[in-house]
N, C-alpha and C. Protein backbone atom coordinates (compact mmCIF):
# COMPACT_ATOMS: atom_id res chain seq x y z
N UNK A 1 0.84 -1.17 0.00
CA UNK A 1 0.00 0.00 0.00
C UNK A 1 0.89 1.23 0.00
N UNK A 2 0.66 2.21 -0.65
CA UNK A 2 1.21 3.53 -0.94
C UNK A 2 0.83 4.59 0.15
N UNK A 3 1.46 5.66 0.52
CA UNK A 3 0.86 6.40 0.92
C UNK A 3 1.07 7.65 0.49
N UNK A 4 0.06 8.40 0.28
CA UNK A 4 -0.33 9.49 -0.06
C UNK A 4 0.34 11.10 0.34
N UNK A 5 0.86 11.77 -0.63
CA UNK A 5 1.12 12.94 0.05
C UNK A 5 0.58 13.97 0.32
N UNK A 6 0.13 14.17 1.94
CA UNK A 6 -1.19 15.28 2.75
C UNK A 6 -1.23 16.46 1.65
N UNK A 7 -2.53 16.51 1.79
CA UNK A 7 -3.28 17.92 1.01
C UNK A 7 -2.60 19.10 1.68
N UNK A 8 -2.52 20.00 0.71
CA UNK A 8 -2.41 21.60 1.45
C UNK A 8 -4.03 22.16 1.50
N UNK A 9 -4.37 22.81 2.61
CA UNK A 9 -5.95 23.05 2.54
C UNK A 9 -5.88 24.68 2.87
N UNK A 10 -6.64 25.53 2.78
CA UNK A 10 -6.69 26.40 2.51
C UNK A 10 -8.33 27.08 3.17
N UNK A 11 -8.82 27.89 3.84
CA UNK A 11 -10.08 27.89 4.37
C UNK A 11 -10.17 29.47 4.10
N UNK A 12 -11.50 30.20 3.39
CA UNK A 12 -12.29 31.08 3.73
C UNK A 12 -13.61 31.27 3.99
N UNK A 13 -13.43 32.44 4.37
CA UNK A 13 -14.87 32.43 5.35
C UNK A 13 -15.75 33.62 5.05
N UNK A 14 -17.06 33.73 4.84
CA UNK A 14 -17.90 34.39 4.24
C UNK A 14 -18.65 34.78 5.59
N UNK A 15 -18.67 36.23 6.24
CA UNK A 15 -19.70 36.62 7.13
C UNK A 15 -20.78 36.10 7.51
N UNK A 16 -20.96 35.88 8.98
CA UNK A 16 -21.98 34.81 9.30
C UNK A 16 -23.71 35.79 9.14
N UNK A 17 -24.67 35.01 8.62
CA UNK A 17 -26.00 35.94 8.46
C UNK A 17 -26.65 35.54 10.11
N UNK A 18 -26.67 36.89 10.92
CA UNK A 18 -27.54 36.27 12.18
C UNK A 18 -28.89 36.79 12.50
N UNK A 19 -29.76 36.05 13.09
CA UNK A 19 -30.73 36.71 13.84
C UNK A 19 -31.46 36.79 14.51
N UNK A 20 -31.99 37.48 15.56
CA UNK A 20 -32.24 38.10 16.73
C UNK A 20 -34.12 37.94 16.40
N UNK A 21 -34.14 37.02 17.24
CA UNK A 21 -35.96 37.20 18.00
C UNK A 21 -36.68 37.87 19.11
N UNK A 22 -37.23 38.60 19.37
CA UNK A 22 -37.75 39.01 20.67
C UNK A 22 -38.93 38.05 20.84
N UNK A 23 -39.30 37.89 22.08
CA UNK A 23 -38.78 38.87 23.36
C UNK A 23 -37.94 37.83 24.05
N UNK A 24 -37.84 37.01 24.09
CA UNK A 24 -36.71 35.96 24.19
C UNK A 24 -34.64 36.37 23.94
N UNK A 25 -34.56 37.01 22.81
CA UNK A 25 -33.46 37.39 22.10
C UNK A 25 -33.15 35.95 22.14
N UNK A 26 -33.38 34.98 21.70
CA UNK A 26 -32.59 33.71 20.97
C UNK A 26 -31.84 34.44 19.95
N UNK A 27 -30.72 33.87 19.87
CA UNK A 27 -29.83 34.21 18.61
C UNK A 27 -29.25 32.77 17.91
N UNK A 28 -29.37 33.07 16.77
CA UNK A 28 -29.12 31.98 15.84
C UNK A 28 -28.54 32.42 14.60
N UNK A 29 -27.66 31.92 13.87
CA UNK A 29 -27.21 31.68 12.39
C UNK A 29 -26.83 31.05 11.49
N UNK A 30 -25.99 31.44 10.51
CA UNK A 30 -25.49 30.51 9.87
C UNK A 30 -24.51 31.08 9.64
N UNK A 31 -23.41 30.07 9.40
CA UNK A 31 -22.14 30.78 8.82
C UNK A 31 -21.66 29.57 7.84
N UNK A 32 -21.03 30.63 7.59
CA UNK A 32 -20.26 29.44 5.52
C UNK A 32 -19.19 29.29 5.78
N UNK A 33 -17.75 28.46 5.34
CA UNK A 33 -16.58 28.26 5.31
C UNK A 33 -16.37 27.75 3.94
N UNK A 34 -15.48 28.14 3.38
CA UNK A 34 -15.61 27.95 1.81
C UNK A 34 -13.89 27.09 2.11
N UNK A 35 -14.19 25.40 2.46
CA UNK A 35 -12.80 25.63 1.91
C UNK A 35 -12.03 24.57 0.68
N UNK A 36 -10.95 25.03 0.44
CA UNK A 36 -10.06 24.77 -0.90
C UNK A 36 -8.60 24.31 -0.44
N UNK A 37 -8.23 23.17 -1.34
CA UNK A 37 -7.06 22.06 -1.71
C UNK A 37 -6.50 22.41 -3.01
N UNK A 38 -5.10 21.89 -2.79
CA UNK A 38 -4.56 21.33 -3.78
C UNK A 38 -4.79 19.66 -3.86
N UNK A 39 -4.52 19.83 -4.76
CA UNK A 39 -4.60 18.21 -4.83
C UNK A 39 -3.34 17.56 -4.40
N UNK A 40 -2.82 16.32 -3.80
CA UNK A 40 -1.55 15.94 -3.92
C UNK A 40 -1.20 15.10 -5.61
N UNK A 41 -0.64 15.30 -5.52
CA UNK A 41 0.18 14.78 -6.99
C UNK A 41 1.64 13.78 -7.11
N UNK A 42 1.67 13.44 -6.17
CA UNK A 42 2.91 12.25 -5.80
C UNK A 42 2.36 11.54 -4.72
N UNK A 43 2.97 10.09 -4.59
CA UNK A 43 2.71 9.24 -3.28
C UNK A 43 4.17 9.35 -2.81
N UNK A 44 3.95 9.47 -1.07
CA UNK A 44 5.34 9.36 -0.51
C UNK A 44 6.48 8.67 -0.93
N UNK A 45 6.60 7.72 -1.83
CA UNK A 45 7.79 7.56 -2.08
C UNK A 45 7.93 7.56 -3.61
N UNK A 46 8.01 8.89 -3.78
CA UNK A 46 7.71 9.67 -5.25
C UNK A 46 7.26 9.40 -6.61
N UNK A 47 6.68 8.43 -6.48
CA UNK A 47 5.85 8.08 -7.60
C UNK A 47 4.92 8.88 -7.81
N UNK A 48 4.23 9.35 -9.23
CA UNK A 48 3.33 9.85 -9.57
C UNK A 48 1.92 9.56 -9.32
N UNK A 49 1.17 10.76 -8.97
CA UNK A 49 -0.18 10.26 -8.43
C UNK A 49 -0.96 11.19 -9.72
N UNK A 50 -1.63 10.35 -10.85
CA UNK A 50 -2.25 11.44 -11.85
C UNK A 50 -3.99 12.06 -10.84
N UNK A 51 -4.14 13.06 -10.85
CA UNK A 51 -5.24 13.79 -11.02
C UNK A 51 -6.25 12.84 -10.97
N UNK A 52 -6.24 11.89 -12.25
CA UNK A 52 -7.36 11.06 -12.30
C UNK A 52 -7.71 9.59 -11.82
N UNK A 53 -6.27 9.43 -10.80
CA UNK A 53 -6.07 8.63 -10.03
C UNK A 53 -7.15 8.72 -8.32
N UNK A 54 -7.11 10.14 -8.38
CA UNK A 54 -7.78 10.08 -6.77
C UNK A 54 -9.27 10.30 -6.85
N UNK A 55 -10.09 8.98 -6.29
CA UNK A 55 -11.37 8.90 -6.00
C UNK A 55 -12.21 9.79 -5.40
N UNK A 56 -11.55 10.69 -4.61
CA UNK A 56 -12.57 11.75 -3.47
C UNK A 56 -11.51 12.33 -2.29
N UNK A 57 -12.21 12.96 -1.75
CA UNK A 57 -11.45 13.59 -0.37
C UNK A 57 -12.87 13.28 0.61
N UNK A 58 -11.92 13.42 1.96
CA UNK A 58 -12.61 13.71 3.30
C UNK A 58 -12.51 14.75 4.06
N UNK A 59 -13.60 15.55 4.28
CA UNK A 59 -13.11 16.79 4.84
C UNK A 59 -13.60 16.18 6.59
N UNK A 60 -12.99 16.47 7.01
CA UNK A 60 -12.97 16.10 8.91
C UNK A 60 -13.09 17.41 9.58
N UNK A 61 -14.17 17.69 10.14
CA UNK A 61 -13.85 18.65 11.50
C UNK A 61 -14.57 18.29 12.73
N UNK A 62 -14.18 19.08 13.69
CA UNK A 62 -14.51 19.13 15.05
C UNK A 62 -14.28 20.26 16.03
N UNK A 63 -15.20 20.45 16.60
CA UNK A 63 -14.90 21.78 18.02
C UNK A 63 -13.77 21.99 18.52
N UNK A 64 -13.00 20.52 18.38
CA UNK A 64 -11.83 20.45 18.92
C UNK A 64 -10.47 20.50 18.36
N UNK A 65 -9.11 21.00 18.83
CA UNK A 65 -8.21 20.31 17.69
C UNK A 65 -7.59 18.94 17.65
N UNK A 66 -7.03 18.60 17.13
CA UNK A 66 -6.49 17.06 16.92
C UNK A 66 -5.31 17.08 17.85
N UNK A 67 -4.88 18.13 18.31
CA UNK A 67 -3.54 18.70 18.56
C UNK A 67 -3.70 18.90 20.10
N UNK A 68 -2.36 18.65 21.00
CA UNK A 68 -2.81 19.32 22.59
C UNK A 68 -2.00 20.88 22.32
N UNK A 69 -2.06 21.80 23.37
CA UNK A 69 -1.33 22.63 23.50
C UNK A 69 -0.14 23.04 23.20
N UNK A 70 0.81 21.42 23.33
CA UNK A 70 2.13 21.70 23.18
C UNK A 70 2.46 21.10 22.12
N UNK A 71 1.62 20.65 20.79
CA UNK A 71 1.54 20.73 19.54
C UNK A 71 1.48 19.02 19.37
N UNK A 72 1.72 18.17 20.38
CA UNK A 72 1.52 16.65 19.90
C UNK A 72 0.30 16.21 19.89
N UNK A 73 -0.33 14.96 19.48
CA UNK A 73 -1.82 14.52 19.09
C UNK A 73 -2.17 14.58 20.12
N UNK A 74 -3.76 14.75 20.40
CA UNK A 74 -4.64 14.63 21.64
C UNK A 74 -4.62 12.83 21.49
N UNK A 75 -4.65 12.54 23.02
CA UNK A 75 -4.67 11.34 22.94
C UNK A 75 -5.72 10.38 22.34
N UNK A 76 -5.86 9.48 21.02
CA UNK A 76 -6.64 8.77 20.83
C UNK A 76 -6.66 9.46 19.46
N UNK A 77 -5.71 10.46 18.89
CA UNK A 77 -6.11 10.95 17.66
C UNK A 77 -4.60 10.24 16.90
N UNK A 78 -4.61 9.51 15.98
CA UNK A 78 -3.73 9.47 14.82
C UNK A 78 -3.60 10.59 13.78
N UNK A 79 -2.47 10.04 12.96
CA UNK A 79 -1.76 11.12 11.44
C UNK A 79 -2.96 11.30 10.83
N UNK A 80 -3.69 10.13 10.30
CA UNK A 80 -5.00 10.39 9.43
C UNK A 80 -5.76 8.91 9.79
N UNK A 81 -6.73 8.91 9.04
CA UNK A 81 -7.64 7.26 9.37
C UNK A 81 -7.05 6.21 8.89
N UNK A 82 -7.11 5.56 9.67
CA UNK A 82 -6.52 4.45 8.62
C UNK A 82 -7.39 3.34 7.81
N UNK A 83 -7.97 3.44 6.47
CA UNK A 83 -8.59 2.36 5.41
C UNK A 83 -9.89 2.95 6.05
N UNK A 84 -10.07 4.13 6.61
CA UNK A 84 -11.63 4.27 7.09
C UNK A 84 -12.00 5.88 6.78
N UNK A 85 -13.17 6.48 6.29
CA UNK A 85 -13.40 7.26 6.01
C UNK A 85 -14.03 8.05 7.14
N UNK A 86 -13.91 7.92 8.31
CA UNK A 86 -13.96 8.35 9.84
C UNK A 86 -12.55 8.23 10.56
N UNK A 87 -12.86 9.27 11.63
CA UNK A 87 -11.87 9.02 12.63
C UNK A 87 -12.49 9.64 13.73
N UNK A 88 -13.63 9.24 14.25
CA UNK A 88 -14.31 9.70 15.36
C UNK A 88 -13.86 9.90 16.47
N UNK A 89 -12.56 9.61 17.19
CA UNK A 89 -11.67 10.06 18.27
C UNK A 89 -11.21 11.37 17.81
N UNK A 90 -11.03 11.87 16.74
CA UNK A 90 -10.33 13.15 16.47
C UNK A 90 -11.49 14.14 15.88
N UNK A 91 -11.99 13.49 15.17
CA UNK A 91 -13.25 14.36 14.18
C UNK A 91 -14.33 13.28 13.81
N UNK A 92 -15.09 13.70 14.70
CA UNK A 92 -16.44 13.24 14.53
C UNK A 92 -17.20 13.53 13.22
N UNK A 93 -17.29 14.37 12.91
CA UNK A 93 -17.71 15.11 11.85
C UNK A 93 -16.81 14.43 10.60
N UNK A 94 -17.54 13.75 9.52
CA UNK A 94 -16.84 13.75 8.00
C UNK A 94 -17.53 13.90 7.16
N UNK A 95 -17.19 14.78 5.88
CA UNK A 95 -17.79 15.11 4.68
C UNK A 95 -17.18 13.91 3.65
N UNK A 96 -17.53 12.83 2.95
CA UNK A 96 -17.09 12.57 1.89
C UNK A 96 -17.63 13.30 0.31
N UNK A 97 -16.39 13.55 0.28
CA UNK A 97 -16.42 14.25 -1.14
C UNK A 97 -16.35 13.30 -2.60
N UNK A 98 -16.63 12.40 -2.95
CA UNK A 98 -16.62 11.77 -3.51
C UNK A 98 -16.34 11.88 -5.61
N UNK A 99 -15.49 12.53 -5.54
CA UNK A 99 -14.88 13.97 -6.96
C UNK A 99 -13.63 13.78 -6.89
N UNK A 100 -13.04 13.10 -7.59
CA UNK A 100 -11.34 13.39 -7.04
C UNK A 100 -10.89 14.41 -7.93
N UNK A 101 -11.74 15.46 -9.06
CA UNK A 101 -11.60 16.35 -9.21
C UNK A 101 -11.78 17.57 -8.35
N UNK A 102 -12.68 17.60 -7.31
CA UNK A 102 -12.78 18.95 -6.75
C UNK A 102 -11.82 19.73 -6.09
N UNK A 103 -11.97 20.61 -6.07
CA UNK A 103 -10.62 21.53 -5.77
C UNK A 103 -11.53 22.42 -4.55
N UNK A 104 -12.35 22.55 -3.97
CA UNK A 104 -13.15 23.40 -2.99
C UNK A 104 -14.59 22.88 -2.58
N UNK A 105 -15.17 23.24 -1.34
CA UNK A 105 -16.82 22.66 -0.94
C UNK A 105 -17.07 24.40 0.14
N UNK A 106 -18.17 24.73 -0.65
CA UNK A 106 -18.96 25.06 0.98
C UNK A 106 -19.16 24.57 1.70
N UNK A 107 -19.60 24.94 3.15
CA UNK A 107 -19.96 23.92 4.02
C UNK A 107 -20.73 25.59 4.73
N UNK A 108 -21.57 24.58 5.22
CA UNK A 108 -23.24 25.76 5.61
C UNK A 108 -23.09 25.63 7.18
N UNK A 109 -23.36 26.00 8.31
CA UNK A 109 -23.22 25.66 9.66
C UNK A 109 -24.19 26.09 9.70
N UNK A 110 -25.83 25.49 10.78
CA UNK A 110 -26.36 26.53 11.66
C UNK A 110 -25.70 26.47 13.19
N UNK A 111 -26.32 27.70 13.57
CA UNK A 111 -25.19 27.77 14.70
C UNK A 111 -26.04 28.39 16.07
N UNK A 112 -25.81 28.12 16.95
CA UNK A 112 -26.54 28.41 18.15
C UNK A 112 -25.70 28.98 19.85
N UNK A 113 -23.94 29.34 19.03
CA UNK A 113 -23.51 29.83 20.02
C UNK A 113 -21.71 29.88 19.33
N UNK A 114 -21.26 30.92 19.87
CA UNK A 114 -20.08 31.02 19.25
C UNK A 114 -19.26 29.38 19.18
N UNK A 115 -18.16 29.39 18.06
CA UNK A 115 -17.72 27.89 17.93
C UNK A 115 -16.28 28.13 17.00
N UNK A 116 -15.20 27.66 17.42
CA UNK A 116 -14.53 27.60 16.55
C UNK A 116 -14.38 25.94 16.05
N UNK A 117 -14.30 26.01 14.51
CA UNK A 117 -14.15 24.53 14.37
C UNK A 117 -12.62 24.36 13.56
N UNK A 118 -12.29 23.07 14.00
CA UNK A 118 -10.86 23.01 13.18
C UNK A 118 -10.77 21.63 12.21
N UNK A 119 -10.74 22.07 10.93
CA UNK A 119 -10.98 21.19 9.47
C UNK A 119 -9.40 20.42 8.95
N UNK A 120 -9.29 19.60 8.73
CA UNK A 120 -8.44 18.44 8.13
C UNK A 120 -9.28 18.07 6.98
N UNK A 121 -8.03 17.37 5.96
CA UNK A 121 -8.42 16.41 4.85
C UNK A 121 -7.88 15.14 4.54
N UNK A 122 -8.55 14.53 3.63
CA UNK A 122 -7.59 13.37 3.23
C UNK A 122 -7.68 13.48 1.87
N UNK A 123 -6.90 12.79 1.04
CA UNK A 123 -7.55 12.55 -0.22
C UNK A 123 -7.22 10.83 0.00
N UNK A 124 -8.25 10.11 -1.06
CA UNK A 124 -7.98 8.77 -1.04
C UNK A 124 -8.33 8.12 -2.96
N UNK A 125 -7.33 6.97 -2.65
CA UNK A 125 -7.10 6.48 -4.09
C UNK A 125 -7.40 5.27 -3.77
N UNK A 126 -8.67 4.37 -4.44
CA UNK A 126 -8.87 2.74 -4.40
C UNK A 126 -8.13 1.86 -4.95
N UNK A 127 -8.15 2.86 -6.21
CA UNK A 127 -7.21 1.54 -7.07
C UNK A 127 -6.96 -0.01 -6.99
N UNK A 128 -8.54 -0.49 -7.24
CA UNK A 128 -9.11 -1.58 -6.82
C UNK A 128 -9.14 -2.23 -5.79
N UNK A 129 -8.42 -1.73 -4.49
CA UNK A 129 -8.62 -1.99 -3.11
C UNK A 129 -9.80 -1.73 -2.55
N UNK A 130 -10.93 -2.58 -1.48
CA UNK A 130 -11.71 -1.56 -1.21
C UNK A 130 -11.40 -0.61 0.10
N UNK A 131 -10.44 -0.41 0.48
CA UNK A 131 -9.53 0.34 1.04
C UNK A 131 -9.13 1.49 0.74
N UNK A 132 -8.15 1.14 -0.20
CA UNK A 132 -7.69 1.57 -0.97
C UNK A 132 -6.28 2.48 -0.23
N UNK A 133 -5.63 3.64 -0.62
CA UNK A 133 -4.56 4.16 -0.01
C UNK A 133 -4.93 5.99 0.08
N UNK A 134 -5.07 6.00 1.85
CA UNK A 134 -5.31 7.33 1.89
C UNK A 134 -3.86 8.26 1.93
N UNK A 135 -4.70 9.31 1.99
CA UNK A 135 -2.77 10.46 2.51
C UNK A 135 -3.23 10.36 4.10
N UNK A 136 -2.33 11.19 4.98
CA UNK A 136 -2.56 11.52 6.41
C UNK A 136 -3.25 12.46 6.16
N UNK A 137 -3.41 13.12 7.35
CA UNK A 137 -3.79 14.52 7.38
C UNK A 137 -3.60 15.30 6.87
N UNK A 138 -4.17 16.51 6.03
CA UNK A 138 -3.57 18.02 5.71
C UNK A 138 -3.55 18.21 6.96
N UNK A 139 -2.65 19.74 6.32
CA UNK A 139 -2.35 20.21 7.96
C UNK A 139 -3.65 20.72 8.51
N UNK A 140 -3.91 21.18 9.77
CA UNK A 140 -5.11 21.67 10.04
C UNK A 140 -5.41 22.81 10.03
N UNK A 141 -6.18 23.45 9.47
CA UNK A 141 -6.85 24.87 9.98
C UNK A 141 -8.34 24.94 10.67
N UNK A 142 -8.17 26.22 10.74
CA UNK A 142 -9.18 26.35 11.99
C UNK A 142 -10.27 27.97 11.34
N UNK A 143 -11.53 27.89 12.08
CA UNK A 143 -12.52 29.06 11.18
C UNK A 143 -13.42 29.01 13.01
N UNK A 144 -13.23 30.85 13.40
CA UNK A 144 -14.15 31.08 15.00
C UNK A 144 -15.16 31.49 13.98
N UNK A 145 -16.54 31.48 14.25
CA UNK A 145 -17.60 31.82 14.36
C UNK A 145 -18.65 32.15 15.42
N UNK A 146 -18.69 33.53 15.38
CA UNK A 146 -19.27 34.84 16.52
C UNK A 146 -20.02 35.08 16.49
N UNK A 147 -21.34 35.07 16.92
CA UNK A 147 -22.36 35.40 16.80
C UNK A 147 -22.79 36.49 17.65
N UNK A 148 -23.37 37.71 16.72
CA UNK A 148 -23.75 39.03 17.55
C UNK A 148 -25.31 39.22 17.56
N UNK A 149 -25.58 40.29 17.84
CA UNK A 149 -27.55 40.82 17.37
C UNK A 149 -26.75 41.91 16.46
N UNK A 150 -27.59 41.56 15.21
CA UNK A 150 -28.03 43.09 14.25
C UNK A 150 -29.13 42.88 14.33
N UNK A 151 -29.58 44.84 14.26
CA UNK A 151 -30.88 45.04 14.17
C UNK A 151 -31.63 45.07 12.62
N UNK A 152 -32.21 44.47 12.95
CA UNK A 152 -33.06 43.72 11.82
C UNK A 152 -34.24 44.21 11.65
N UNK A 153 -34.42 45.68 11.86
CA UNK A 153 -35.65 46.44 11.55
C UNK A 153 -35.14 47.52 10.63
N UNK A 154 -36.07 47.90 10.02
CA UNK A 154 -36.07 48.63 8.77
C UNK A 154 -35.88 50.09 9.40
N UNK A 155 -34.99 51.18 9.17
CA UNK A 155 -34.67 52.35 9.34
C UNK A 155 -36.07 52.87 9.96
N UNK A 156 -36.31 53.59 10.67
CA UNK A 156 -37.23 54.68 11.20
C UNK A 156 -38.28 53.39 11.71
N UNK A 157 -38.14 52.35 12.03
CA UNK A 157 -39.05 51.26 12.76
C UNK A 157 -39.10 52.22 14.40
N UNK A 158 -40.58 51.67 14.63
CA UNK A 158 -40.40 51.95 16.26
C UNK A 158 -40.23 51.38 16.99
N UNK A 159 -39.03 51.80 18.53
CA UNK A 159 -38.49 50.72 18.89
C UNK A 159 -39.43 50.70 19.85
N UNK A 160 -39.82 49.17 20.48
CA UNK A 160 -40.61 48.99 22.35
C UNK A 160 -39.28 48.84 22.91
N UNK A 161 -39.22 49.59 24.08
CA UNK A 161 -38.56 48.71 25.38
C UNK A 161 -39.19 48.91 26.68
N UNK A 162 -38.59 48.26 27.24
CA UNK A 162 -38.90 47.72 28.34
C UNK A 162 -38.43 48.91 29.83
N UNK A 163 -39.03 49.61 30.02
CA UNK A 163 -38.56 50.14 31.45
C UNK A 163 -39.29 49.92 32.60
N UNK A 164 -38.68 50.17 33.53
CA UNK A 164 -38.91 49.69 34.92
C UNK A 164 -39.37 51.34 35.26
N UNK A 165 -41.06 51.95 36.04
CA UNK A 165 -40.87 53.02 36.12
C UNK A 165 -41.29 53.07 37.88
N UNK A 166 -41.32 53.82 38.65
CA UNK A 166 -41.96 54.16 39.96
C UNK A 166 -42.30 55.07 40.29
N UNK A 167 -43.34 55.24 40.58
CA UNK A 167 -44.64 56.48 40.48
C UNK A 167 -44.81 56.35 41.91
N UNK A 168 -44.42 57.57 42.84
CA UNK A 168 -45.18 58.10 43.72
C UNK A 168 -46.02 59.37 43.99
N UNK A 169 -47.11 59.11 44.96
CA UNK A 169 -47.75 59.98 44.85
C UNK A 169 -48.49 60.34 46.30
N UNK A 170 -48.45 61.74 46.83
CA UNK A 170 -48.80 62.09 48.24
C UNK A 170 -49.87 63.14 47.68
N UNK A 171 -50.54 63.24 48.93
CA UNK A 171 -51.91 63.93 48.68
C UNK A 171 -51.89 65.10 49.57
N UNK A 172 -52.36 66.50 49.45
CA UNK A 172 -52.64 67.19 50.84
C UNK A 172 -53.60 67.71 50.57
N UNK A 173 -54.54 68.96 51.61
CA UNK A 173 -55.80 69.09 51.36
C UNK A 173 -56.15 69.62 49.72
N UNK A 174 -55.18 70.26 49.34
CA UNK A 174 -55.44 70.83 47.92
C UNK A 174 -55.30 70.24 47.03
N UNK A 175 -54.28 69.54 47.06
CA UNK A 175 -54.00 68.52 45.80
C UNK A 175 -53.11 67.87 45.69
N UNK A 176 -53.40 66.64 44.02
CA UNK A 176 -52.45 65.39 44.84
C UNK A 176 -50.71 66.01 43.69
N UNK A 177 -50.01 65.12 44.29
CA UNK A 177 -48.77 65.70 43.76
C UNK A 177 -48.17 64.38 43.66
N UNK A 178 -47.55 64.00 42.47
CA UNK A 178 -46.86 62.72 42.05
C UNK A 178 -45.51 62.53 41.12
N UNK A 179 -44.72 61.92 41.74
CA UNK A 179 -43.40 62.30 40.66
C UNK A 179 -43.26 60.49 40.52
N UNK A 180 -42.30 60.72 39.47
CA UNK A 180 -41.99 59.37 39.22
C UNK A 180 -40.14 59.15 38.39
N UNK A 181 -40.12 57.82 38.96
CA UNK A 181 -38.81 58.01 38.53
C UNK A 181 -38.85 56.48 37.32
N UNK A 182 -37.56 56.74 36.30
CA UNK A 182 -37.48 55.64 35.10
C UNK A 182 -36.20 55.50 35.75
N UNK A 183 -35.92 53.75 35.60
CA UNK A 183 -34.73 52.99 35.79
C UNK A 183 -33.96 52.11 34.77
């Protein structure tokens, strides 16, 4: 079995659309990550890998990174999967891409609270194995997604809010007299 030389991956990111419900303020969105590969084009021990050799990619992410702090694997995470198109100790999450032409995927999130996620790839070649021979990992990158309130009313809308007010009021023989205060 051959192995594959890791994708270079590449990630952008398109402004997340959010929005704001009253009277609750739930906040919710979506955000896009647009991301893009090279393809690899050699197997590790430099043989040629044509273009029309590779079956698909796997895009992998997770909340988490694959990585601890001091840059070695989190425990229970390997280089890449091995003969499996998962690696649920590291990245739960897999897209098979099934194109060994594509060069890029959107990917749509809804989202319900800030998140950074961090994306890996593989590419993989069958070449009549049903296995077949993946690469390891691309390297990893990573995409935060923030979720704010925009106001989502049309210019010159009227706003309600909410105040807290306290109204007192004393009486004497002539008349009553009442002030009040807003908080």
């Amino acid at each position: 079995m051959k192995s594959i030389i890791p994708l270079l991956l590449t990630l952008a990111a398109a402004p997340s659309m959010l929005f704001a419900q009253d009277p609750n303020l739930i906040i919710n969105g979506v955000g896009t990550a647009t991301v893009s590969w090279t393809a690899p084009t050699e197997y590790t021990n430099g043989d040629p890998l044509p273009l029309a050799d590779i079956d698909g990619y796997v895009i992998f992410y997770n909340d988490q990174s694959r990585f601890e702090a001091g840059g070695g694997l989190r425990p229970g995470c390997t280089a890449g999967p091995e003969s499996s198109r998962t690696d649920p100790s590291c990245y739960p999450t897999a897209i098979d891409l099934v194109d060994g032409q594509a060069s890029s995927q959107v990917l749509t999130f809804q989202l319900d609270q800030d998140v950074t996620l961090h994306f890996a790839m593989t590419a993989y070649v069958r070449g009549g194995n049903v296995f077949g021979d993946w690469s390891t990992y691309s390297p990893e990158v990573t995409k935060s997604f923030t979720l704010s309130v925009n106001d989502m009313r049309p210019p010159g809308s009227p706003v309600i809010e909410s105040i807290d007010m306290q109204i007192e009021c004393t009486t004497n023989q002539a008349q009553v007299t009442c002030s009040f205060t807003v908080q």
